[in-house]
PDB file of N, CA and C in Angstrom:
ATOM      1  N   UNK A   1      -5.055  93.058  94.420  1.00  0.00           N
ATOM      2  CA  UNK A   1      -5.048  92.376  95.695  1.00  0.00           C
ATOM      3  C   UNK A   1      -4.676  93.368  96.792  1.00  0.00           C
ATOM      4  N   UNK A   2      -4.971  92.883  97.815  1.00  0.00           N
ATOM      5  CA  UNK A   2      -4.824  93.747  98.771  1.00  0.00           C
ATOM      6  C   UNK A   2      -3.618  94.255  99.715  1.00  0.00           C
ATOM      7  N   UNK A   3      -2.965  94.518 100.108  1.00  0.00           N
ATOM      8  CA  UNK A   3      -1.903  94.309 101.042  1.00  0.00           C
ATOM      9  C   UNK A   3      -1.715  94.127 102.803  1.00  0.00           C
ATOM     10  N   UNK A   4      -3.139  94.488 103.227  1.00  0.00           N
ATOM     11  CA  UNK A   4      -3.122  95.145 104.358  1.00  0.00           C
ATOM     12  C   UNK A   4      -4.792  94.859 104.819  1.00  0.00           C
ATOM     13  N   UNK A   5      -5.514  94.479 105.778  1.00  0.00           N
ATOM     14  CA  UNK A   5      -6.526  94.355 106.170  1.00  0.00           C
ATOM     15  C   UNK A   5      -6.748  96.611 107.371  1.00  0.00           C
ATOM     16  N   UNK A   6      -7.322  96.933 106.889  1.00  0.00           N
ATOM     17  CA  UNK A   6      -8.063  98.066 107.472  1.00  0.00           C
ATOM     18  C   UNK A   6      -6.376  99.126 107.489  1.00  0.00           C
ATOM     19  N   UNK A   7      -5.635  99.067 106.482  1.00  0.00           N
ATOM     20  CA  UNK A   7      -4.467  99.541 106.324  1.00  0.00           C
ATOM     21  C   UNK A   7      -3.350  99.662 107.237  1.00  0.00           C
ATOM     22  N   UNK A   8      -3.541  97.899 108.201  1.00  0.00           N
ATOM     23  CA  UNK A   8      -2.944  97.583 108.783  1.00  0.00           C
ATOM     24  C   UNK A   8      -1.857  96.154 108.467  1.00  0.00           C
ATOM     25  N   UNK A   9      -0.652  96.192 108.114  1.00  0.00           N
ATOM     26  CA  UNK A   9      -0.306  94.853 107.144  1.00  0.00           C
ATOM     27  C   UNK A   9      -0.963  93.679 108.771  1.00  0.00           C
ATOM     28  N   UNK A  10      -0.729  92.275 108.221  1.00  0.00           N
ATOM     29  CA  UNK A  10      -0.845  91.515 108.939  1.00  0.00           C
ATOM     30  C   UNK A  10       0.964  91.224 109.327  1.00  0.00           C
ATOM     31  N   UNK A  11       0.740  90.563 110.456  1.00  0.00           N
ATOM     32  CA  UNK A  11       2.116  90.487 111.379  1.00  0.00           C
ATOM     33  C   UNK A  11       2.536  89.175 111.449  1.00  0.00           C
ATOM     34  N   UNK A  12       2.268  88.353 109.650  1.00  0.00           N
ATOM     35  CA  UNK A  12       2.965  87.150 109.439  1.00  0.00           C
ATOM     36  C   UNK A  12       3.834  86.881 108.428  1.00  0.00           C
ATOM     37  N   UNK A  13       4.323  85.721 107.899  1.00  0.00           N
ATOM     38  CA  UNK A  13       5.071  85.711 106.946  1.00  0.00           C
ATOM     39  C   UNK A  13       4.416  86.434 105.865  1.00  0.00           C
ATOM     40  N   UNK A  14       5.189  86.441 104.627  1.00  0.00           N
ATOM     41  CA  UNK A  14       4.511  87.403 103.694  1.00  0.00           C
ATOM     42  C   UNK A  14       3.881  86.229 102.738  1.00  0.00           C
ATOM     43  N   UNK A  15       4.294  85.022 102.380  1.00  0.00           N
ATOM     44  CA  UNK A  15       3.646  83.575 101.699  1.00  0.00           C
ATOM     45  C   UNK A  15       2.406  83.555 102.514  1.00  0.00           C
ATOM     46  N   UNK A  16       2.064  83.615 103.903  1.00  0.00           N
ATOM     47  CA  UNK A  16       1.208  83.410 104.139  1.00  0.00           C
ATOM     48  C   UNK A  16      -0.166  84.484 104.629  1.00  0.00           C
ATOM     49  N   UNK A  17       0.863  85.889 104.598  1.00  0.00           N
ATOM     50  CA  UNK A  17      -0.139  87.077 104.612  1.00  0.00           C
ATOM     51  C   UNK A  17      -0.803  87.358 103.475  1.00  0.00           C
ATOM     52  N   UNK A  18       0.000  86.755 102.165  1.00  0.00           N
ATOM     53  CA  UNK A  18      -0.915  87.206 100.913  1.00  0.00           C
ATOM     54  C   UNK A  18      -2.254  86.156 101.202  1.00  0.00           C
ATOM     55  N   UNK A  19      -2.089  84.546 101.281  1.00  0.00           N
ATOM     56  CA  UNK A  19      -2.772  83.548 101.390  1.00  0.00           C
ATOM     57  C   UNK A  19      -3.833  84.294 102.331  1.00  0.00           C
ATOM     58  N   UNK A  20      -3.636  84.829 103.287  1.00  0.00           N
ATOM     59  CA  UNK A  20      -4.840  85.180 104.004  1.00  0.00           C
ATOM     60  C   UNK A  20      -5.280  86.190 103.717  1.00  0.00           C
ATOM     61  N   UNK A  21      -5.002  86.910 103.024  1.00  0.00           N
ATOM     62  CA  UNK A  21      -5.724  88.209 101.837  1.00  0.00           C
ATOM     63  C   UNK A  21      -6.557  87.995 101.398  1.00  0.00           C
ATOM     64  N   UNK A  22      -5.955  86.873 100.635  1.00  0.00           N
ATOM     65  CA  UNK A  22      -7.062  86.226  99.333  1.00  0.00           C
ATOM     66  C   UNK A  22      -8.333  85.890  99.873  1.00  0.00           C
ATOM     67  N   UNK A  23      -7.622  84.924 100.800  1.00  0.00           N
ATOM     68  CA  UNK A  23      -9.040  84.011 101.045  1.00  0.00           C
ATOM     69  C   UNK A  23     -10.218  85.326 102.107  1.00  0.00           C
ATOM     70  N   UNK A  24      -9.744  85.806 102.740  1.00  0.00           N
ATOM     71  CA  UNK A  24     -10.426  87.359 102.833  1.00  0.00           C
ATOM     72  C   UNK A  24     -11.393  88.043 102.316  1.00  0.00           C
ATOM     73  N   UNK A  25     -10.986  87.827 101.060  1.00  0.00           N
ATOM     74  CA  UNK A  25     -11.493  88.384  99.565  1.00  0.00           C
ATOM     75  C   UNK A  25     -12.705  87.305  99.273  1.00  0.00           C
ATOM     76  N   UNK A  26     -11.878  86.506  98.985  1.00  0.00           N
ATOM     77  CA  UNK A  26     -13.259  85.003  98.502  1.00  0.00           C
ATOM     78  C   UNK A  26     -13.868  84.946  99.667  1.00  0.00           C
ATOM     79  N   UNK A  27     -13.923  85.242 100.777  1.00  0.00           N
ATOM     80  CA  UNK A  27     -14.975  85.045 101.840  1.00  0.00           C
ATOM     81  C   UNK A  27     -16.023  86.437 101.487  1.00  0.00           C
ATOM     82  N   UNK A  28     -15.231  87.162 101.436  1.00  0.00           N
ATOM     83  CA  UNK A  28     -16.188  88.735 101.427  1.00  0.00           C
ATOM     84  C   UNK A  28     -17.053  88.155 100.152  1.00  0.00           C
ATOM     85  N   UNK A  29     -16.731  87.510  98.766  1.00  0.00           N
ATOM     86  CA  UNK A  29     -17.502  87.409  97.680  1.00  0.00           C
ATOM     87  C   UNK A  29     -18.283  86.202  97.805  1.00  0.00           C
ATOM     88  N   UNK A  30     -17.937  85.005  98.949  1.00  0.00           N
ATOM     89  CA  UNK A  30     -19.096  84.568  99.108  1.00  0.00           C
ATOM     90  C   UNK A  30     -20.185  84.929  99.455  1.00  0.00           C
ATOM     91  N   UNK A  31     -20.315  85.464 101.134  1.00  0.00           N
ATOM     92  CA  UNK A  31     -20.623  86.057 101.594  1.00  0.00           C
ATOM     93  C   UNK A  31     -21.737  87.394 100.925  1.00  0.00           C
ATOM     94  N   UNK A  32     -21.451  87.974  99.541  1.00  0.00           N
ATOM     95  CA  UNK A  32     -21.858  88.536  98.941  1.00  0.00           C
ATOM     96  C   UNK A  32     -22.768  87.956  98.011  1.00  0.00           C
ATOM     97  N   UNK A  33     -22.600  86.762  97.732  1.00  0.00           N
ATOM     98  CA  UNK A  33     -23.461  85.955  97.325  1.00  0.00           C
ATOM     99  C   UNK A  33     -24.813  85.661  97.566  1.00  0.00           C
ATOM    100  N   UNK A  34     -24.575  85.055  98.787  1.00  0.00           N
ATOM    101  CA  UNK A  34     -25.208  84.300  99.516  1.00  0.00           C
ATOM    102  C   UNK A  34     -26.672  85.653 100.044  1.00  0.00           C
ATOM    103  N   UNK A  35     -25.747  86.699 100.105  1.00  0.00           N
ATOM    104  CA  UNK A  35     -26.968  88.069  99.886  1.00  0.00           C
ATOM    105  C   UNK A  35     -27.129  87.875  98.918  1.00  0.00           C
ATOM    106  N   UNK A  36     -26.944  88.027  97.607  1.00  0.00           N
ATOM    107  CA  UNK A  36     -27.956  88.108  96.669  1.00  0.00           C
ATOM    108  C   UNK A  36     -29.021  87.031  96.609  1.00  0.00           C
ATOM    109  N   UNK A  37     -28.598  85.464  97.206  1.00  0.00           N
ATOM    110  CA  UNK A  37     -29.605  84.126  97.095  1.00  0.00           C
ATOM    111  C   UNK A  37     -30.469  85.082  98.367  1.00  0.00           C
ATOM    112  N   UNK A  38     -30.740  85.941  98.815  1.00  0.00           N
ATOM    113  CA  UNK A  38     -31.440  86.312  99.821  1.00  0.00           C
ATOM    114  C   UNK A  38     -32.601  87.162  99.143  1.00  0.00           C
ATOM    115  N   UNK A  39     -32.321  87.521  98.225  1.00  0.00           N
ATOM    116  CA  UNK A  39     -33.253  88.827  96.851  1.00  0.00           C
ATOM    117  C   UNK A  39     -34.430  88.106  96.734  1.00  0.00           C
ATOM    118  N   UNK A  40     -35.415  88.728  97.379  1.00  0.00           N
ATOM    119  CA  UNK A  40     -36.896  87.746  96.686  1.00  0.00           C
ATOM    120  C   UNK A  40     -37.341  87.613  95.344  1.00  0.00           C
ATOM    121  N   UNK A  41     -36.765  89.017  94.348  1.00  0.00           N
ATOM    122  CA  UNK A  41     -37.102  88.722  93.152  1.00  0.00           C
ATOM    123  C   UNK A  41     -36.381  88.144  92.324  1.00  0.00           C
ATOM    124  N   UNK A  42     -35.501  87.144  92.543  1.00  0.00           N
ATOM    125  CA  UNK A  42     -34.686  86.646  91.574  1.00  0.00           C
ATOM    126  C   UNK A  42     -35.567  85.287  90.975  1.00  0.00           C
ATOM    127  N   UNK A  43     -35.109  86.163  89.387  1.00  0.00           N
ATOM    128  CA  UNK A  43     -35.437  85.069  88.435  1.00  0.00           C
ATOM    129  C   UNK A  43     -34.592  83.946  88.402  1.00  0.00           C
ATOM    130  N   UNK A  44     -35.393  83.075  87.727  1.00  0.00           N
ATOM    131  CA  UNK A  44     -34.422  81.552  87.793  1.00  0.00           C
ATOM    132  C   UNK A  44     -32.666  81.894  87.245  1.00  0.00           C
ATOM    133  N   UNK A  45     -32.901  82.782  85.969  1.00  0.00           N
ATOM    134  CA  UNK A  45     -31.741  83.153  85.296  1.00  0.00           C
ATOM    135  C   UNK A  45     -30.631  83.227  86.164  1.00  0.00           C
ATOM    136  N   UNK A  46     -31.354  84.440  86.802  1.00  0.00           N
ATOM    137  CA  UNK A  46     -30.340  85.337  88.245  1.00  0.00           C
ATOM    138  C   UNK A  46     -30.068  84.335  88.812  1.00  0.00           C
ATOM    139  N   UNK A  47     -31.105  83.352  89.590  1.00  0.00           N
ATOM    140  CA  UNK A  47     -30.374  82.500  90.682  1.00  0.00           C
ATOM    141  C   UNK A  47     -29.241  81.503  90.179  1.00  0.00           C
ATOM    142  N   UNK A  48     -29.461  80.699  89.082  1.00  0.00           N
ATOM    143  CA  UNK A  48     -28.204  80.341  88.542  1.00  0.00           C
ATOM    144  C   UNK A  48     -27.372  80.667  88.573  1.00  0.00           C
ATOM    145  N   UNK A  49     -27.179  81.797  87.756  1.00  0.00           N
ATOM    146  CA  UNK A  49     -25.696  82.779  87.564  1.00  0.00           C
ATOM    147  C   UNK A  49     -25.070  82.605  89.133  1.00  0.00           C
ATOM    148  N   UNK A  50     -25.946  83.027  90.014  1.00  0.00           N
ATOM    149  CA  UNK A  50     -25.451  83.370  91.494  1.00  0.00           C
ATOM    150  C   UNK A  50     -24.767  82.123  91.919  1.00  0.00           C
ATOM    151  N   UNK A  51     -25.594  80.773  91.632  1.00  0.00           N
ATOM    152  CA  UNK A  51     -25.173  79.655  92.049  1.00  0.00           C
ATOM    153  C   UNK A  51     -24.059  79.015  91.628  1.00  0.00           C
ATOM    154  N   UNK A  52     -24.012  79.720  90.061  1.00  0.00           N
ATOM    155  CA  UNK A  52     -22.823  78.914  89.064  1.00  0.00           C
ATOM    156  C   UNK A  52     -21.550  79.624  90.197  1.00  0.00           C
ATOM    157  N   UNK A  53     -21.605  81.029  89.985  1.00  0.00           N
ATOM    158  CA  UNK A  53     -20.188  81.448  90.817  1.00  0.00           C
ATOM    159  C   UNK A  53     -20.368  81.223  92.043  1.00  0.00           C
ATOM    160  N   UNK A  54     -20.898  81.111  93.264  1.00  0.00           N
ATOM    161  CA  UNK A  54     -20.869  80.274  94.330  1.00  0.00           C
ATOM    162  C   UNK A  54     -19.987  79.242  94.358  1.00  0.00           C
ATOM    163  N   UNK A  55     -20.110  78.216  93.543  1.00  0.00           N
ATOM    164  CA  UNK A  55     -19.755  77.566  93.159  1.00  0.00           C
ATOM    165  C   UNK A  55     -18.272  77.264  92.620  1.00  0.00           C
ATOM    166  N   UNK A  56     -18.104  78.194  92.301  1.00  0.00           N
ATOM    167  CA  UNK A  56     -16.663  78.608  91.640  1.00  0.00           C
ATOM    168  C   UNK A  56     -15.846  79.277  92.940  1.00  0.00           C
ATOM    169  N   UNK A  57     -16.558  79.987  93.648  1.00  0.00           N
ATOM    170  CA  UNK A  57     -16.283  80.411  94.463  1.00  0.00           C
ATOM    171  C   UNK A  57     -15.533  79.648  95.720  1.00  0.00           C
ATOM    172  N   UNK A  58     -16.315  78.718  96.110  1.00  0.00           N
ATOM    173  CA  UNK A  58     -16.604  77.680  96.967  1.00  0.00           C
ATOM    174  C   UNK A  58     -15.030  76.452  96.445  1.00  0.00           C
ATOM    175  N   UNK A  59     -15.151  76.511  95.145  1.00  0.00           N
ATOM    176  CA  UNK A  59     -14.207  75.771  94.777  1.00  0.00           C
ATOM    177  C   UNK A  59     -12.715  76.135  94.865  1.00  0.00           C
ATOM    178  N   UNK A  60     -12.735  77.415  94.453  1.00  0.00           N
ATOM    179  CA  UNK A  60     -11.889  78.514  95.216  1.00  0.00           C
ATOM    180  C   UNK A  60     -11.434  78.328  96.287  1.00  0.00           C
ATOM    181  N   UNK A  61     -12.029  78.413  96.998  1.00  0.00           N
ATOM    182  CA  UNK A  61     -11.357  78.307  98.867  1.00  0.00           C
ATOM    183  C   UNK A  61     -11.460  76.820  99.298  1.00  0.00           C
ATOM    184  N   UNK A  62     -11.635  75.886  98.470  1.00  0.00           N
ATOM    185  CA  UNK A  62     -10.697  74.796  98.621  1.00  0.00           C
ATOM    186  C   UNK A  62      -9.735  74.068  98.391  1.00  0.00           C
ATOM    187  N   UNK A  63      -9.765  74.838  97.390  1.00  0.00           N
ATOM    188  CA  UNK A  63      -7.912  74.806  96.702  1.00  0.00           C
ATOM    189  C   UNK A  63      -6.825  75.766  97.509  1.00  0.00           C
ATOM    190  N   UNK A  64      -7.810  76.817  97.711  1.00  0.00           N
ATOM    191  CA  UNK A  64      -6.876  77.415  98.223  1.00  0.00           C
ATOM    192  C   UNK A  64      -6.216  77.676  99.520  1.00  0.00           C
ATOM    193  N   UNK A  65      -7.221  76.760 100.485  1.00  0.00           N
ATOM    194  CA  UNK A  65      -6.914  76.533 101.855  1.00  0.00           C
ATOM    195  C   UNK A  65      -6.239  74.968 101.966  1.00  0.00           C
ATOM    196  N   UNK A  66      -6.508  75.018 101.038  1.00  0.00           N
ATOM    197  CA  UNK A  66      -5.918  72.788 101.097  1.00  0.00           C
ATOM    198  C   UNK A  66      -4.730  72.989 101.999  1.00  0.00           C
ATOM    199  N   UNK A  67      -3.483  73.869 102.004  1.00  0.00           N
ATOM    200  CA  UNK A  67      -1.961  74.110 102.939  1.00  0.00           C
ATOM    201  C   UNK A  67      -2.266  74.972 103.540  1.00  0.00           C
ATOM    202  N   UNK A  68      -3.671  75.268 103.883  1.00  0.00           N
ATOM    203  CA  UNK A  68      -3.376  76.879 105.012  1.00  0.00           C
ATOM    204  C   UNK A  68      -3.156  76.482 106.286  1.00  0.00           C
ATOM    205  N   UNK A  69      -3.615  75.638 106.722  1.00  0.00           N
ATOM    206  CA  UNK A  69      -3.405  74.950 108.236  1.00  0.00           C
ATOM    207  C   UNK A  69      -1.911  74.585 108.373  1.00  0.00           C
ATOM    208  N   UNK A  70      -1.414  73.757 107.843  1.00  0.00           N
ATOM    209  CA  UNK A  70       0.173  73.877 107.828  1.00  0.00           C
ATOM    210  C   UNK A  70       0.745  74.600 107.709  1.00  0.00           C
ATOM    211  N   UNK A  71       0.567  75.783 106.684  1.00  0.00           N
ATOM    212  CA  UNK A  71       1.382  77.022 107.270  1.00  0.00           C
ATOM    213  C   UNK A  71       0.999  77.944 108.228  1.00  0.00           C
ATOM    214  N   UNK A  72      -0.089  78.147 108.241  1.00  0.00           N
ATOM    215  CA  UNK A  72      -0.118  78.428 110.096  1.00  0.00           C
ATOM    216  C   UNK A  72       0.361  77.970 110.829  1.00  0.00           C
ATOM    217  N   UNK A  73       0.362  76.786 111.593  1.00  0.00           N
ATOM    218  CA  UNK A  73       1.229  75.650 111.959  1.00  0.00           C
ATOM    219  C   UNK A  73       2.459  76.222 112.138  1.00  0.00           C
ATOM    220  N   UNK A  74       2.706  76.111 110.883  1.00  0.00           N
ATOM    221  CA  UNK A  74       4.541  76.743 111.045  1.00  0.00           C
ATOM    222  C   UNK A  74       4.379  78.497 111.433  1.00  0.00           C
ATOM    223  N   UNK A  75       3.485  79.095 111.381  1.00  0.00           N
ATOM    224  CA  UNK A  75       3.772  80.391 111.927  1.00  0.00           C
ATOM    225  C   UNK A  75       3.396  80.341 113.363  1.00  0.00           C
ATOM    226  N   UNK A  76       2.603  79.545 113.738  1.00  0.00           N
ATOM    227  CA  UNK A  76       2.404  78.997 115.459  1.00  0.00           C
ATOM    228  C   UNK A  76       4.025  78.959 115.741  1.00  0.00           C
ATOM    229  N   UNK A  77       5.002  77.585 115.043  1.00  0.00           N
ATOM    230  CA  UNK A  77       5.683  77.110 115.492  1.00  0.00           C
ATOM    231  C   UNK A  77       6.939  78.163 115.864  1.00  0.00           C
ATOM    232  N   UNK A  78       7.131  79.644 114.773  1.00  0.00           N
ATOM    233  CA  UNK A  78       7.813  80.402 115.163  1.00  0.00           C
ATOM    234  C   UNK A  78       7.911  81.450 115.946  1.00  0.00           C
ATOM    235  N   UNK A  79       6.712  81.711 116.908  1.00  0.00           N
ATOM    236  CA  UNK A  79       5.938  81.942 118.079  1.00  0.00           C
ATOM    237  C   UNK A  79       6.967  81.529 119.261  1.00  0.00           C
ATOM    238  N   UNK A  80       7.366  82.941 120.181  1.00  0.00           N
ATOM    239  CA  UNK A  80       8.099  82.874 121.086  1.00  0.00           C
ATOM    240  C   UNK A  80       7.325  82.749 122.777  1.00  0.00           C
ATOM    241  N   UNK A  81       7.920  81.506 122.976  1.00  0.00           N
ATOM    242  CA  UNK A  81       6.832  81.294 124.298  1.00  0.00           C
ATOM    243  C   UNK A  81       7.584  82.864 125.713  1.00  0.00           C
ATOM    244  N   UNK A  82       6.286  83.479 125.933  1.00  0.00           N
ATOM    245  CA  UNK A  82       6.720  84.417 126.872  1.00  0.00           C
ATOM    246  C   UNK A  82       5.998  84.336 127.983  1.00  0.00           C
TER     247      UNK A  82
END
């Protein structure tokens, strides 16, 4: 996993800097996907496979965002009005 976006850490809690790592990650491998459903020569085989983990993928970042808004939320909330 990663620690740091462009070897810069992020400037939030650390519960919720890993959380936004991840999902980082599962975006980049959707995203990577979704190029390969772009390949004109894919066999049926290929497109499956692609679709099965999509899929997995997809399922992924809804588990795993289900509390991301609330803890943002709370990192809004510790935000100093200037």
């Amino acid at each position: 996993m990663l620690s740091n976006i462009d070897g810069k850490p992020l400037k939030v809690n650390s519960k919720l800097a890993t959380l936004l790592l991840e999902l980082g990650e599962e975006c980049e491998t959707v995203l990577f996907l979704l190029s390969q459903l772009r390949l004109s020569n894919l066999t049926d085989d290929q497109k499956g496979d692609i679709l099965a983990e999509l899929t997995g993928a997809i399922t992924h970042l809804n588990v795993h965002t289900e509390n991301l808004p609330d803890l943002i939320g709370d990192e809004i909330l510790t935000l100093t009005d200037d």
